[in-house]
C-alpha atoms as a PDB file:
ATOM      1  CA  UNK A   1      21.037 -22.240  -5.624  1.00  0.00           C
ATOM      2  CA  UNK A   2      23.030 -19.340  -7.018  1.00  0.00           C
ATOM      3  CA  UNK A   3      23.205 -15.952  -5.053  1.00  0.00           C
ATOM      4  CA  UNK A   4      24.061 -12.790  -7.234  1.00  0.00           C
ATOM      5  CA  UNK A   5      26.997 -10.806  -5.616  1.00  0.00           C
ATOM      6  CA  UNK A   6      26.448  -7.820  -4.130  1.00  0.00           C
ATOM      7  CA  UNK A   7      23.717  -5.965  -3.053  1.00  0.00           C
ATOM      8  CA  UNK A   8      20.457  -5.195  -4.679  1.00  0.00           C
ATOM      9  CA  UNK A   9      17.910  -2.268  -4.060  1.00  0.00           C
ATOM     10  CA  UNK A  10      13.930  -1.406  -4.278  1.00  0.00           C
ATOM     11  CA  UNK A  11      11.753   1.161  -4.054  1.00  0.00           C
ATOM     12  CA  UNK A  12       8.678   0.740  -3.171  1.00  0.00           C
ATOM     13  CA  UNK A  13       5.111   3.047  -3.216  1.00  0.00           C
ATOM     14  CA  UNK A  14       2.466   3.892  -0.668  1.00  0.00           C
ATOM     15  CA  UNK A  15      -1.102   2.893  -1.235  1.00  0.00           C
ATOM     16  CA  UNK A  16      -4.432   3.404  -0.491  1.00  0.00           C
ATOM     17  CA  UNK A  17      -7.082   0.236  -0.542  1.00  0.00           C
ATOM     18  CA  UNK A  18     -10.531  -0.021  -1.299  1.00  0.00           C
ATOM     19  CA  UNK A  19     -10.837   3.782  -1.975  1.00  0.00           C
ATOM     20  CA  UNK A  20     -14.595   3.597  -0.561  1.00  0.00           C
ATOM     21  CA  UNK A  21     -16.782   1.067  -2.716  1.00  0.00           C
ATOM     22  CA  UNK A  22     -13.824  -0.849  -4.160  1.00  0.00           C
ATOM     23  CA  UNK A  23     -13.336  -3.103  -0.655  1.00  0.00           C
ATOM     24  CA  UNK A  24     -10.517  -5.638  -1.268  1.00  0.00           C
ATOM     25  CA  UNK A  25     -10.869  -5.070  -4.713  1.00  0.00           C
ATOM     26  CA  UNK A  26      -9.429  -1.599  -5.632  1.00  0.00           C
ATOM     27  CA  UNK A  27      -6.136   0.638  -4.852  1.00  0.00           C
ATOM     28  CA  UNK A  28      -4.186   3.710  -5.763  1.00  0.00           C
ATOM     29  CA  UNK A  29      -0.405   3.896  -5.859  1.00  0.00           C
ATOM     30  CA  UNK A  30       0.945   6.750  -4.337  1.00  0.00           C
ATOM     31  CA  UNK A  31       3.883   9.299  -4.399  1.00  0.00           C
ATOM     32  CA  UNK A  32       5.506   8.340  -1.385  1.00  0.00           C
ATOM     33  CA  UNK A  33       8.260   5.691  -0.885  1.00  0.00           C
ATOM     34  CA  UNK A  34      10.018   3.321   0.828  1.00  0.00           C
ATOM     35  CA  UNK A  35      13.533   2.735  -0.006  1.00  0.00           C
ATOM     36  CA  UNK A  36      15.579  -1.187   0.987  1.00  0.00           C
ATOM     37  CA  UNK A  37      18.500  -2.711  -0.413  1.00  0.00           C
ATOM     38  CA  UNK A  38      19.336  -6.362   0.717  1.00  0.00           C
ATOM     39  CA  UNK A  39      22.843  -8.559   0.351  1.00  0.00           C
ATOM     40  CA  UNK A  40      23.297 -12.057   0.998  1.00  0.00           C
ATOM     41  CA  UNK A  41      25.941 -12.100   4.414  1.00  0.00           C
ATOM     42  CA  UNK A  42      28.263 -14.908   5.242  1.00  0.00           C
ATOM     43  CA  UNK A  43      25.944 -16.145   8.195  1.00  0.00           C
ATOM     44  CA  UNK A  44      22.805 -14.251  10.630  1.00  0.00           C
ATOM     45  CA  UNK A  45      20.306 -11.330  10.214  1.00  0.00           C
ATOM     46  CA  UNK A  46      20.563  -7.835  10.353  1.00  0.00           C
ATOM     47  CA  UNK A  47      17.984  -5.293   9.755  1.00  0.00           C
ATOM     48  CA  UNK A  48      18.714  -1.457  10.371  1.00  0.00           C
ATOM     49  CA  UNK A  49      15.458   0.791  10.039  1.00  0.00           C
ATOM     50  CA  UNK A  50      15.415   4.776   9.203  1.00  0.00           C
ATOM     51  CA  UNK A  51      12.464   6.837   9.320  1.00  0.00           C
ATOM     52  CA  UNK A  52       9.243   5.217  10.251  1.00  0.00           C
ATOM     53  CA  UNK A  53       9.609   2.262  12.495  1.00  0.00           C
ATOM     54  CA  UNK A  54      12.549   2.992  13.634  1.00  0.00           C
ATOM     55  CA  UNK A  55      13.281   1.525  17.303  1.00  0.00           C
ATOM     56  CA  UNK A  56       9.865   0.062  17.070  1.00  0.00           C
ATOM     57  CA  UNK A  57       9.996  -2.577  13.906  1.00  0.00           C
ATOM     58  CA  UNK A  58      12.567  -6.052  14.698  1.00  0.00           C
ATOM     59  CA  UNK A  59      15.747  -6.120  13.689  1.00  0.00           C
ATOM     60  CA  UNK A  60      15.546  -9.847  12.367  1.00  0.00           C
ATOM     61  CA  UNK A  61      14.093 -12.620  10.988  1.00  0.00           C
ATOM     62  CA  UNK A  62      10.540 -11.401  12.637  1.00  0.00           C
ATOM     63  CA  UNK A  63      10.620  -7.964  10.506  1.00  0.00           C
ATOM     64  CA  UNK A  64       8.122  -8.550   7.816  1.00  0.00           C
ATOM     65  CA  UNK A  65      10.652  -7.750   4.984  1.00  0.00           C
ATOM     66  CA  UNK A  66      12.588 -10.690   6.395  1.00  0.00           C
ATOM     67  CA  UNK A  67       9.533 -13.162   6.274  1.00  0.00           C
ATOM     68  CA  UNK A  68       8.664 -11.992   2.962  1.00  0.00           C
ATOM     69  CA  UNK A  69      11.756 -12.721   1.645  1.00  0.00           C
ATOM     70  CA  UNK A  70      12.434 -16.315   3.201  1.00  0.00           C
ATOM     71  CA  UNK A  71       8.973 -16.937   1.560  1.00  0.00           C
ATOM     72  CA  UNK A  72      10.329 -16.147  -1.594  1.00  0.00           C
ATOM     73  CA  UNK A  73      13.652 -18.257  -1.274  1.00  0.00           C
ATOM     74  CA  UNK A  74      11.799 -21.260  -0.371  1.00  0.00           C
ATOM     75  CA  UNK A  75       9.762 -20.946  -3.472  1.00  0.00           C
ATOM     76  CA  UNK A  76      12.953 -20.338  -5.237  1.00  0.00           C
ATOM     77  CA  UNK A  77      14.849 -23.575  -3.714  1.00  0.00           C
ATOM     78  CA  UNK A  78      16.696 -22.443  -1.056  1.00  0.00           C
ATOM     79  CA  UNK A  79      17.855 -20.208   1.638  1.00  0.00           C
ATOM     80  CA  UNK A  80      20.745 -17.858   2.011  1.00  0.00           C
ATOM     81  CA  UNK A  81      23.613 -18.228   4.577  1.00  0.00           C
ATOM     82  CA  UNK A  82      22.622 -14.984   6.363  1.00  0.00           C
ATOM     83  CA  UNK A  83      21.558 -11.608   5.143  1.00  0.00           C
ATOM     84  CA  UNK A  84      21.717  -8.175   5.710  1.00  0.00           C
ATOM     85  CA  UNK A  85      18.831  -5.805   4.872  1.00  0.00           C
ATOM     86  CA  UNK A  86      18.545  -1.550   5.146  1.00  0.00           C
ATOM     87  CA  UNK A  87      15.128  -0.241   5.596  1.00  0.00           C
ATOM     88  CA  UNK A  88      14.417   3.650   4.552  1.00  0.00           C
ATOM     89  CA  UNK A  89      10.664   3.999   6.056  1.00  0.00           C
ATOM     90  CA  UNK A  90       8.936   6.863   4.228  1.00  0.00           C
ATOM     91  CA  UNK A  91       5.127   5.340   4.569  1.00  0.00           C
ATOM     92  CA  UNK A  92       3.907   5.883   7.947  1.00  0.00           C
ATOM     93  CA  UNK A  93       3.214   2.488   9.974  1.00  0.00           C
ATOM     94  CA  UNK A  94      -0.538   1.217  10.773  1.00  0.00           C
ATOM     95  CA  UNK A  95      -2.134   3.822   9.365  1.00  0.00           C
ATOM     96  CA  UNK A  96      -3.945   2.848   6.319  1.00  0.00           C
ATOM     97  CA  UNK A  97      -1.179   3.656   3.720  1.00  0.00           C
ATOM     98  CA  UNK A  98       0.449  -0.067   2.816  1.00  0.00           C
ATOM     99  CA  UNK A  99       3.329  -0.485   4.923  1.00  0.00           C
ATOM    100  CA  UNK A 100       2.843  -3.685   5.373  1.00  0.00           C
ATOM    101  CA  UNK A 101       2.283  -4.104   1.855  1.00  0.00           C
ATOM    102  CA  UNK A 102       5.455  -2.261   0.412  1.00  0.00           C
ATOM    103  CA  UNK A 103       7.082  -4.308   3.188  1.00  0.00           C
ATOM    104  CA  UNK A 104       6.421  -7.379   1.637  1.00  0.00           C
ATOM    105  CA  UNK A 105       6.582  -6.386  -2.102  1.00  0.00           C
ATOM    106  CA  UNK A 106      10.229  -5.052  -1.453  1.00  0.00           C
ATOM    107  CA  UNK A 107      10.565  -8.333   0.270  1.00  0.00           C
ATOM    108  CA  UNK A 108       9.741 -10.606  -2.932  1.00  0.00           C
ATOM    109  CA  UNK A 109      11.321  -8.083  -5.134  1.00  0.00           C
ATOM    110  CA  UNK A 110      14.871  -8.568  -2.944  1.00  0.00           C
ATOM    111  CA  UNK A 111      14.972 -11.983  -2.734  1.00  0.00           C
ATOM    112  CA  UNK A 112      13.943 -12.553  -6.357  1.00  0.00           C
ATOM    113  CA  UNK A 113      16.909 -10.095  -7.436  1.00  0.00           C
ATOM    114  CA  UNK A 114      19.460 -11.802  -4.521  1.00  0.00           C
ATOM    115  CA  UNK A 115      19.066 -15.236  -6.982  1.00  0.00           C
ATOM    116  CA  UNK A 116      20.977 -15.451 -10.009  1.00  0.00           C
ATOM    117  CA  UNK A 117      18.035 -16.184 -12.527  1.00  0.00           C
ATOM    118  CA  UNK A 118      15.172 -14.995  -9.923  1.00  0.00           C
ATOM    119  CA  UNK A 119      13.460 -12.838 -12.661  1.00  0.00           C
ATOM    120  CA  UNK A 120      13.101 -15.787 -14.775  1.00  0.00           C
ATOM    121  CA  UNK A 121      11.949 -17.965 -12.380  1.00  0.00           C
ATOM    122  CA  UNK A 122       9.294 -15.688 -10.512  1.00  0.00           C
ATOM    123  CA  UNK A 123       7.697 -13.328 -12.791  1.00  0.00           C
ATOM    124  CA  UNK A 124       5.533 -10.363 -12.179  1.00  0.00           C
ATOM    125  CA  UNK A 125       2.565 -12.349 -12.285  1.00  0.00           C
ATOM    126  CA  UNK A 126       4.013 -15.039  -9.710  1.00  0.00           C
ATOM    127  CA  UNK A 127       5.653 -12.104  -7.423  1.00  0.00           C
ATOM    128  CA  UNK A 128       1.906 -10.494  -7.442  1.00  0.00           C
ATOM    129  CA  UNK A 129       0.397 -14.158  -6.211  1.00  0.00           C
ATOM    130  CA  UNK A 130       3.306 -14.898  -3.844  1.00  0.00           C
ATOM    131  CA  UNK A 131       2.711 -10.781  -2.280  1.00  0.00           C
ATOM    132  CA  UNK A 132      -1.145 -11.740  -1.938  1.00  0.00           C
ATOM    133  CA  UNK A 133      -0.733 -14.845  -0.497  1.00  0.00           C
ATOM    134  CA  UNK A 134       1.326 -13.336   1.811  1.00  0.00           C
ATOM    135  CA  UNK A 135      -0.703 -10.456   2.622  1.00  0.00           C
ATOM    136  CA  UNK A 136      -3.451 -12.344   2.621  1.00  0.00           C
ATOM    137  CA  UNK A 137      -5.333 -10.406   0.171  1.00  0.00           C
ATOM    138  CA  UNK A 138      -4.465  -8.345  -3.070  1.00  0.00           C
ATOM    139  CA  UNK A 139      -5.418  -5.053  -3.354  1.00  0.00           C
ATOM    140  CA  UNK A 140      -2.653  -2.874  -1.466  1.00  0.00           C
ATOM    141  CA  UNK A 141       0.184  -5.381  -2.967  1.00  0.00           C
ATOM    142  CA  UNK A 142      -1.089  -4.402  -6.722  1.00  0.00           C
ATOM    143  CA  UNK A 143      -1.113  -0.972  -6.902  1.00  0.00           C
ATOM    144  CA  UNK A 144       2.369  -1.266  -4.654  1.00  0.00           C
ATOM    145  CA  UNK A 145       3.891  -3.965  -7.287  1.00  0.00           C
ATOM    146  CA  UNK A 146       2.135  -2.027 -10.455  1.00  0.00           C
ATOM    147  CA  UNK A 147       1.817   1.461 -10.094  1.00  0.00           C
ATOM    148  CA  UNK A 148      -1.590   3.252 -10.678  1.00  0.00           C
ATOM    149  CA  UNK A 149      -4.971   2.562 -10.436  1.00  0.00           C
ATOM    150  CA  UNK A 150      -5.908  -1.468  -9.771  1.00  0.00           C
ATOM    151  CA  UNK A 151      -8.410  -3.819  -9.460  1.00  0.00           C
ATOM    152  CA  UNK A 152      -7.214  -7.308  -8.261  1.00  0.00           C
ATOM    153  CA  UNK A 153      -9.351  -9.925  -7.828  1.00  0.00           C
ATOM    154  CA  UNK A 154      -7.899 -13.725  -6.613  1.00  0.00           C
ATOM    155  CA  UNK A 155      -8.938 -16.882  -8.852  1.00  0.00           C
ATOM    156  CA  UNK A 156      -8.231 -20.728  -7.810  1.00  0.00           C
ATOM    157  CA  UNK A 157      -4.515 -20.030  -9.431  1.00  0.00           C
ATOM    158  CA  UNK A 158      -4.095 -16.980  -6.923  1.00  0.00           C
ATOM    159  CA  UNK A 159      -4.356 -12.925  -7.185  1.00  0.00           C
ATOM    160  CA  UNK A 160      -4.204 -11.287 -10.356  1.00  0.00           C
ATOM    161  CA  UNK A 161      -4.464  -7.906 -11.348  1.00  0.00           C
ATOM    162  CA  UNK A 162      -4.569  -5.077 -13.675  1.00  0.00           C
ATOM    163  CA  UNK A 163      -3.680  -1.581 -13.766  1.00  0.00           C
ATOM    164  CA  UNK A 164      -5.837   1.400 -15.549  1.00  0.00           C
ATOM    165  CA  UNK A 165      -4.506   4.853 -16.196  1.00  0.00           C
ATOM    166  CA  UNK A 166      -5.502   8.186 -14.210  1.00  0.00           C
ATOM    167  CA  UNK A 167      -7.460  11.057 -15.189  1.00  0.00           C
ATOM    168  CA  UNK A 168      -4.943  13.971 -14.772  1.00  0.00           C
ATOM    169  CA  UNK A 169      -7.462  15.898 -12.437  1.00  0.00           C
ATOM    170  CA  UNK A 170      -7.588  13.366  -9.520  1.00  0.00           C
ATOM    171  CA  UNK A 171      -5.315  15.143  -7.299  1.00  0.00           C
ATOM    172  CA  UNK A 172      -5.044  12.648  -3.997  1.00  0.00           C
ATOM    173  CA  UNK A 173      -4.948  14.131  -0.338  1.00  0.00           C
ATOM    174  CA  UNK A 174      -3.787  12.505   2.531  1.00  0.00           C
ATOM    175  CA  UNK A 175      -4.741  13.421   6.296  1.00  0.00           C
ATOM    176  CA  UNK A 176      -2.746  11.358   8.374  1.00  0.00           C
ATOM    177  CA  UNK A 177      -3.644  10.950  11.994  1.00  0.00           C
ATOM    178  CA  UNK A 178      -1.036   9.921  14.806  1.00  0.00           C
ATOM    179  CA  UNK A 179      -3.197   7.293  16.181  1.00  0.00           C
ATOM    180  CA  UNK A 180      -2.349   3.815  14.772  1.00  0.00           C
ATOM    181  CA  UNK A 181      -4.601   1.542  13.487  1.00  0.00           C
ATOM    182  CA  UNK A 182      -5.237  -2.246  12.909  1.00  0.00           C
ATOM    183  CA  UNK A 183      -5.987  -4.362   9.651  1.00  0.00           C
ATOM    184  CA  UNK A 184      -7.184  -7.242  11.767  1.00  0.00           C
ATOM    185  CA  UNK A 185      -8.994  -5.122  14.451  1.00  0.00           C
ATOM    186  CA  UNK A 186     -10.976  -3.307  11.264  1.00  0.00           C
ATOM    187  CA  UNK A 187     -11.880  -6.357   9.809  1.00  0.00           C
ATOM    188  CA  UNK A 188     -12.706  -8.031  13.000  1.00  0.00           C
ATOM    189  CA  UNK A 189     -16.014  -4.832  12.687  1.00  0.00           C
ATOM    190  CA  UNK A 190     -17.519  -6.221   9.877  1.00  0.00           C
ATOM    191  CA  UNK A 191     -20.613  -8.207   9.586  1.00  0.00           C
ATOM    192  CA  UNK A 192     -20.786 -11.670   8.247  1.00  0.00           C
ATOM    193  CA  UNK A 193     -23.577 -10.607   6.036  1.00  0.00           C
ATOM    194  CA  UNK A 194     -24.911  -7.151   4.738  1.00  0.00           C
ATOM    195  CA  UNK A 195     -28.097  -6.311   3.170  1.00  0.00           C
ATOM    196  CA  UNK A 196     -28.726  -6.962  -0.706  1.00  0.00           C
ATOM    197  CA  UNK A 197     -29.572  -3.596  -1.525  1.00  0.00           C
ATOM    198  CA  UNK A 198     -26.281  -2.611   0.244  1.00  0.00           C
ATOM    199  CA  UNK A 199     -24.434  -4.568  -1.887  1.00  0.00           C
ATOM    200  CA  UNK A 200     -26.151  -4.074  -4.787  1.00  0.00           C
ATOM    201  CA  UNK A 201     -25.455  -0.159  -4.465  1.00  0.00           C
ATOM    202  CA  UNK A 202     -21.936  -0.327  -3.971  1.00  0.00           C
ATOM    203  CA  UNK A 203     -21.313  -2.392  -6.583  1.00  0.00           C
ATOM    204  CA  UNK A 204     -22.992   0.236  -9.237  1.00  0.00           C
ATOM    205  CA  UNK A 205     -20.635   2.525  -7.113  1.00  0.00           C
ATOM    206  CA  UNK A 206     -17.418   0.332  -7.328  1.00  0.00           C
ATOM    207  CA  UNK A 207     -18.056   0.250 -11.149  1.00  0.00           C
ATOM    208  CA  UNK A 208     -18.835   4.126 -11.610  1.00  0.00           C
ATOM    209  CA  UNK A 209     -15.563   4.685  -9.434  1.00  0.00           C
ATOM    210  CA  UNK A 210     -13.037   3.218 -12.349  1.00  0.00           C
ATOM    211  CA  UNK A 211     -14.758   5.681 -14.711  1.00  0.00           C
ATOM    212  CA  UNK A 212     -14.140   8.473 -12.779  1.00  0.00           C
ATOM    213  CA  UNK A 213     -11.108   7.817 -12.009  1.00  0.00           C
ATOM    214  CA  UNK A 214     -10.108   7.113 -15.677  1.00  0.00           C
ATOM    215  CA  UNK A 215     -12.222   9.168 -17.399  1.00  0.00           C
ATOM    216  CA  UNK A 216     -14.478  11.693 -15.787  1.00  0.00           C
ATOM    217  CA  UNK A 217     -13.630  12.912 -12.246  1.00  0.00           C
ATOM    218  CA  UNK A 218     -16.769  15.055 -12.055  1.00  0.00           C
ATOM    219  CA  UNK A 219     -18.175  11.670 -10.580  1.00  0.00           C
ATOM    220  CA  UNK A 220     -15.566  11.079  -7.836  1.00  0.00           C
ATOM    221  CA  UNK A 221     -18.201  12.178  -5.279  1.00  0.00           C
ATOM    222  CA  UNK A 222     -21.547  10.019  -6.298  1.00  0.00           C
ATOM    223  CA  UNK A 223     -19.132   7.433  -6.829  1.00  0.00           C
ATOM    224  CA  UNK A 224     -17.080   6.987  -3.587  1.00  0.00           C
ATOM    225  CA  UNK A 225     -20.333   6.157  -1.954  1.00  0.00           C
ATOM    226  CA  UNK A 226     -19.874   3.113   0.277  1.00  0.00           C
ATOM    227  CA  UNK A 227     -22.276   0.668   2.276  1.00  0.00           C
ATOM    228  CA  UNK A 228     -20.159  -2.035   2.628  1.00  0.00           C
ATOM    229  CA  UNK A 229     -17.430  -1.704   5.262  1.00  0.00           C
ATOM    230  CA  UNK A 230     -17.076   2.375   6.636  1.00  0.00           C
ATOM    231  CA  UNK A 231     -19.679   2.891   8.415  1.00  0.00           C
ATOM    232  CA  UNK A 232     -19.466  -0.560  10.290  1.00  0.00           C
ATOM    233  CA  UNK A 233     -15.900   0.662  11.068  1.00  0.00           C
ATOM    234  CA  UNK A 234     -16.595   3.936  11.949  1.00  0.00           C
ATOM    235  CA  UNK A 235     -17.120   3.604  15.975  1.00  0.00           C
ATOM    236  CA  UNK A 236     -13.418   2.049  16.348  1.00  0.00           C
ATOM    237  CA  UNK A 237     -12.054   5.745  14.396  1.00  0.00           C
ATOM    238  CA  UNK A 238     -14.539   8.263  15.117  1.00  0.00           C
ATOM    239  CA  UNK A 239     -12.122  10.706  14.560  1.00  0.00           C
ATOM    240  CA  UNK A 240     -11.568   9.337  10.897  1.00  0.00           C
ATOM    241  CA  UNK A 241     -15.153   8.921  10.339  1.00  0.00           C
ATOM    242  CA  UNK A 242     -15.775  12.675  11.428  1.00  0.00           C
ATOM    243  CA  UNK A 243     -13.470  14.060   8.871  1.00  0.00           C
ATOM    244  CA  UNK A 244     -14.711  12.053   5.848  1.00  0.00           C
ATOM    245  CA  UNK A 245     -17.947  12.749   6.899  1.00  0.00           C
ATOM    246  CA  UNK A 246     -17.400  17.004   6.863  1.00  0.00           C
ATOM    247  CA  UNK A 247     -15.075  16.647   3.665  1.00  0.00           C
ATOM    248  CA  UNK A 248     -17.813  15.080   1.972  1.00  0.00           C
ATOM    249  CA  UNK A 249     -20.416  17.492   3.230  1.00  0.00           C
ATOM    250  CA  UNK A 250     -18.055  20.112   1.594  1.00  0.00           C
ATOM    251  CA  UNK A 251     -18.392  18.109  -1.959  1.00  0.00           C
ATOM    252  CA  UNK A 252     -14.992  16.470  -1.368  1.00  0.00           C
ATOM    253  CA  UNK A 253     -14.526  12.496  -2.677  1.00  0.00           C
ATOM    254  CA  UNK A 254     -13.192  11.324   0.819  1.00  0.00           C
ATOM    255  CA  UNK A 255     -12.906   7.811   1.859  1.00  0.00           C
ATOM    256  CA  UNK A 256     -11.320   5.651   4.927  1.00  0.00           C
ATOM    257  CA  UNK A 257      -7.612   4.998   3.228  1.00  0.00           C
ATOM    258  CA  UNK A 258      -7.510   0.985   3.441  1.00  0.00           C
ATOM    259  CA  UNK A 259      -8.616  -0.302   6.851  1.00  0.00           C
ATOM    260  CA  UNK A 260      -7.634   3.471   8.370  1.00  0.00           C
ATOM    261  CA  UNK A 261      -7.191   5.804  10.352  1.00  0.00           C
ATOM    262  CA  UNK A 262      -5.904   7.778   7.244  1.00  0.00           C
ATOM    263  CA  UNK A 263      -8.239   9.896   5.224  1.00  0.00           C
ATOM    264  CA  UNK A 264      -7.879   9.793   1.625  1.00  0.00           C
ATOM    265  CA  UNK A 265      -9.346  12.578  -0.747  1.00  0.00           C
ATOM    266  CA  UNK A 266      -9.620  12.255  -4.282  1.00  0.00           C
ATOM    267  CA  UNK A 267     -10.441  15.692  -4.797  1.00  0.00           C
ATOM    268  CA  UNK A 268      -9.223  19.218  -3.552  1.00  0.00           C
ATOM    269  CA  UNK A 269     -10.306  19.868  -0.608  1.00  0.00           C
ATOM    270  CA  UNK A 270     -11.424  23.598  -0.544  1.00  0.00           C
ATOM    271  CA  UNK A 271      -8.310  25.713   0.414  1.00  0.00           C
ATOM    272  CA  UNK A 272     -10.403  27.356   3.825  1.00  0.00           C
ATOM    273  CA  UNK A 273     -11.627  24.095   4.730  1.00  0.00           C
ATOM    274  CA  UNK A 274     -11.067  23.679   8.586  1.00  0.00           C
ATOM    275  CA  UNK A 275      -8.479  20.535  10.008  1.00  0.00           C
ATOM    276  CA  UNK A 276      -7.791  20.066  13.457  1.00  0.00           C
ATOM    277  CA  UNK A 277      -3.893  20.099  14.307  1.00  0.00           C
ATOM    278  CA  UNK A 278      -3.921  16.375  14.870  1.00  0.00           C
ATOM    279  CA  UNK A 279      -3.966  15.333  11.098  1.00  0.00           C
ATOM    280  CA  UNK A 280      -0.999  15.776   8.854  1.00  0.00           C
ATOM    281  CA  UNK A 281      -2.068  16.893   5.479  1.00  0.00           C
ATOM    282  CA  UNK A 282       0.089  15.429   2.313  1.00  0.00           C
ATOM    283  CA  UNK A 283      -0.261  15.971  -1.219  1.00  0.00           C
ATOM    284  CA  UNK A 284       0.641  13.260  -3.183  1.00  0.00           C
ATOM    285  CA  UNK A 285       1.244  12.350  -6.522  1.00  0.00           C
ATOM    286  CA  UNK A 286       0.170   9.292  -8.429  1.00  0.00           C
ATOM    287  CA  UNK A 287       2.642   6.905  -8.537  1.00  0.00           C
ATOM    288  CA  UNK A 288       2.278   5.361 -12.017  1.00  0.00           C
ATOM    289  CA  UNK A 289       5.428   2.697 -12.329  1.00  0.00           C
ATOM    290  CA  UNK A 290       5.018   1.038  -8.997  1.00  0.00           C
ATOM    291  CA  UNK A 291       7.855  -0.968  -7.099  1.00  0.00           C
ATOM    292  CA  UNK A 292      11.206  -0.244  -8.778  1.00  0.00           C
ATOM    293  CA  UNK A 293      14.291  -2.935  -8.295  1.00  0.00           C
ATOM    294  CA  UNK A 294      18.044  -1.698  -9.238  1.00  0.00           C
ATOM    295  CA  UNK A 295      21.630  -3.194  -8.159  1.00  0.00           C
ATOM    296  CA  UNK A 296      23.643  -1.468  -5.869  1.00  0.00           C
ATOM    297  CA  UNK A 297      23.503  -0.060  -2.409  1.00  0.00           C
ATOM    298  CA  UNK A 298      21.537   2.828  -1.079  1.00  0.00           C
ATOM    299  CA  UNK A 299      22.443   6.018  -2.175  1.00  0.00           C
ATOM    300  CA  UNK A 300      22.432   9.302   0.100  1.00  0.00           C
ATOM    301  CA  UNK A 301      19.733  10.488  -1.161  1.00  0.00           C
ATOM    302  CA  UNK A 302      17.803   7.222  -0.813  1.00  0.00           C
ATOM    303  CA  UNK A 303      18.741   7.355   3.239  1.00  0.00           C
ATOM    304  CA  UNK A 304      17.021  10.693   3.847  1.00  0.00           C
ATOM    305  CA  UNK A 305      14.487   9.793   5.751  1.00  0.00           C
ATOM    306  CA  UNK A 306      12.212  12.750   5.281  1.00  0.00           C
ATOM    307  CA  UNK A 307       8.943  11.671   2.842  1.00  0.00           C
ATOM    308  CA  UNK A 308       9.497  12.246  -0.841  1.00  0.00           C
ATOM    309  CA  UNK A 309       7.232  13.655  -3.132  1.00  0.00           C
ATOM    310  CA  UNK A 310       5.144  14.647  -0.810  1.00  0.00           C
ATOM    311  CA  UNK A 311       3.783  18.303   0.013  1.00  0.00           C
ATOM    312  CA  UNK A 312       1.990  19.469   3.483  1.00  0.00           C
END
């Protein structure tokens, strides 16, 4: 197999899953990123991490972005002598907000742009199953590959997706807690079964949620409503569950961001509303184009650490 020279680059969004009703089904890009760049290397594995992560995430073939990427070189015939990969965490780790998604979309997205004719042999649609299957499910690594507003949904041929356009007035909130939180441990909450009029109501929900989002925000609220995973959650974060709980009170559209602890609000909340000091509060931006793949190394800018786009 044929390695392109020199380095190659990706930037890669934050998301948020499930944005209440939508579980495993539904996600938001957002305006904050994290920036890699990847060579092929005469022999071994280096990782250096900036920003989130760093000191904490492995420095070899264990890091996800690693994995991700020797997944994609198998599926593209063959592996590299050694490579050397730059990390530039923006997206804060275990917290609801994708990292391990953007880690393993930049993953695909480098190793597909390390082979010669990798965008002809894996194409969007097979970098969105190969992300999924790696994941494990698709609806942080859509919005993350696509940009915008998804629904994914997996079929015997593997995840596909689509992305909708986003009413100008959703204005998305983080609050970001410094506790950490676990995919597997949220999931592990869940029942096996939940009752039919549960389901039945969040589905109407789910469905009234891509209207408002693409059409009439005025219905964020009514249709953020959610019986199908937060409240079973919701002893394991109390703190989370507190916060949604008061922002909605206040007429706020505030779910659990992905499996949590982050809070994500779809709308404003009120500028006197009261937030304890242990939440970080970001305002970010839709991202609309999703994971972004150049040639070349990191730039300065690209290095700063700090979180871009993002206002507190």
């Amino acid at each position: 197999m044929n390695f392109s020279a020199g380095p190659v680059r990706v930037r890669v969004p934050a998301t948020s899953a499930n944005l209440g009703p939508g579980f495993d089904a539904l996600g938001l890009a957002l305006g904050l990123y994290d920036d890699l760049a990847a060579e092929v290397a005469p022999d071994g594995v280096r990782v250096t991490v900036t920003g989130q992560g760093a000191g904490e995430l492995p420095d070899d073939d264990r890091h996800l972005v690693v994995r991700a990427m020797r997944a994609t070189f198998d599926v593209l015939g063959g592996q590299p002598p050694g490579l050397i990969v730059e990390c530039v965490n923006r997206i804060p780790q275990a917290r609801g907000l994708g990292s391990s998604s953007a880690a393993i979309v930049a993953g695909v997205l480098l190793a597909r742009g390390l082979v010669a004719d990798g965008d002809r042999r894996l194409d969007e649609a097979a970098v969105l199953r190969l992300a999924a299957e790696i994941e494990g499910h698709p609806d942080n690594v859509a919005p993350c590959l696509l940009g915008g507003f998804t629904l994914a949904w997996s079929e015997p041929t593997g995840a596909r997706a689509v992305s909708l356009p986003v009413a100008d007035a959703v204005r998305p909130t983080v609050f970001v807690p410094a506790e950490r939180g676990l995919t597997a441990t949220a999931r592990a909450a869940l029942p096996a079964t939940v009752p039919h009029r549960d389901a039945a109501l969040t589905a109407g929900r789910a469905a009234l949620l891509v209207h408002a989002l693409t059409a009439d925000p005025s219905l964020l609220l009514p249709a953020t409503v959610d019986r199908l995973h937060q409240a079973y959650r919701a002893p394991g974060m109390p703190g989370t569950s507190a916060l949604v709980n008061e922002l909605r009170a206040a007429g706020v559209a505030a779910v659990v961001s992905g499996a949590g602890p982050t809070v994500l609000a779809l709308s404003e909340p009120p500028p006197s509303f009261p937030v304890g000091t242990d939440w970080q509060i970001w305002q970010l931006p839709i991202d609309v184009s999703g994971a972004r793949v150049a040639r070349g190394r990191l730039g300065h800018a690209e290095r700063d650490p700090v979180a871009a786009g993002r206002k507190s």
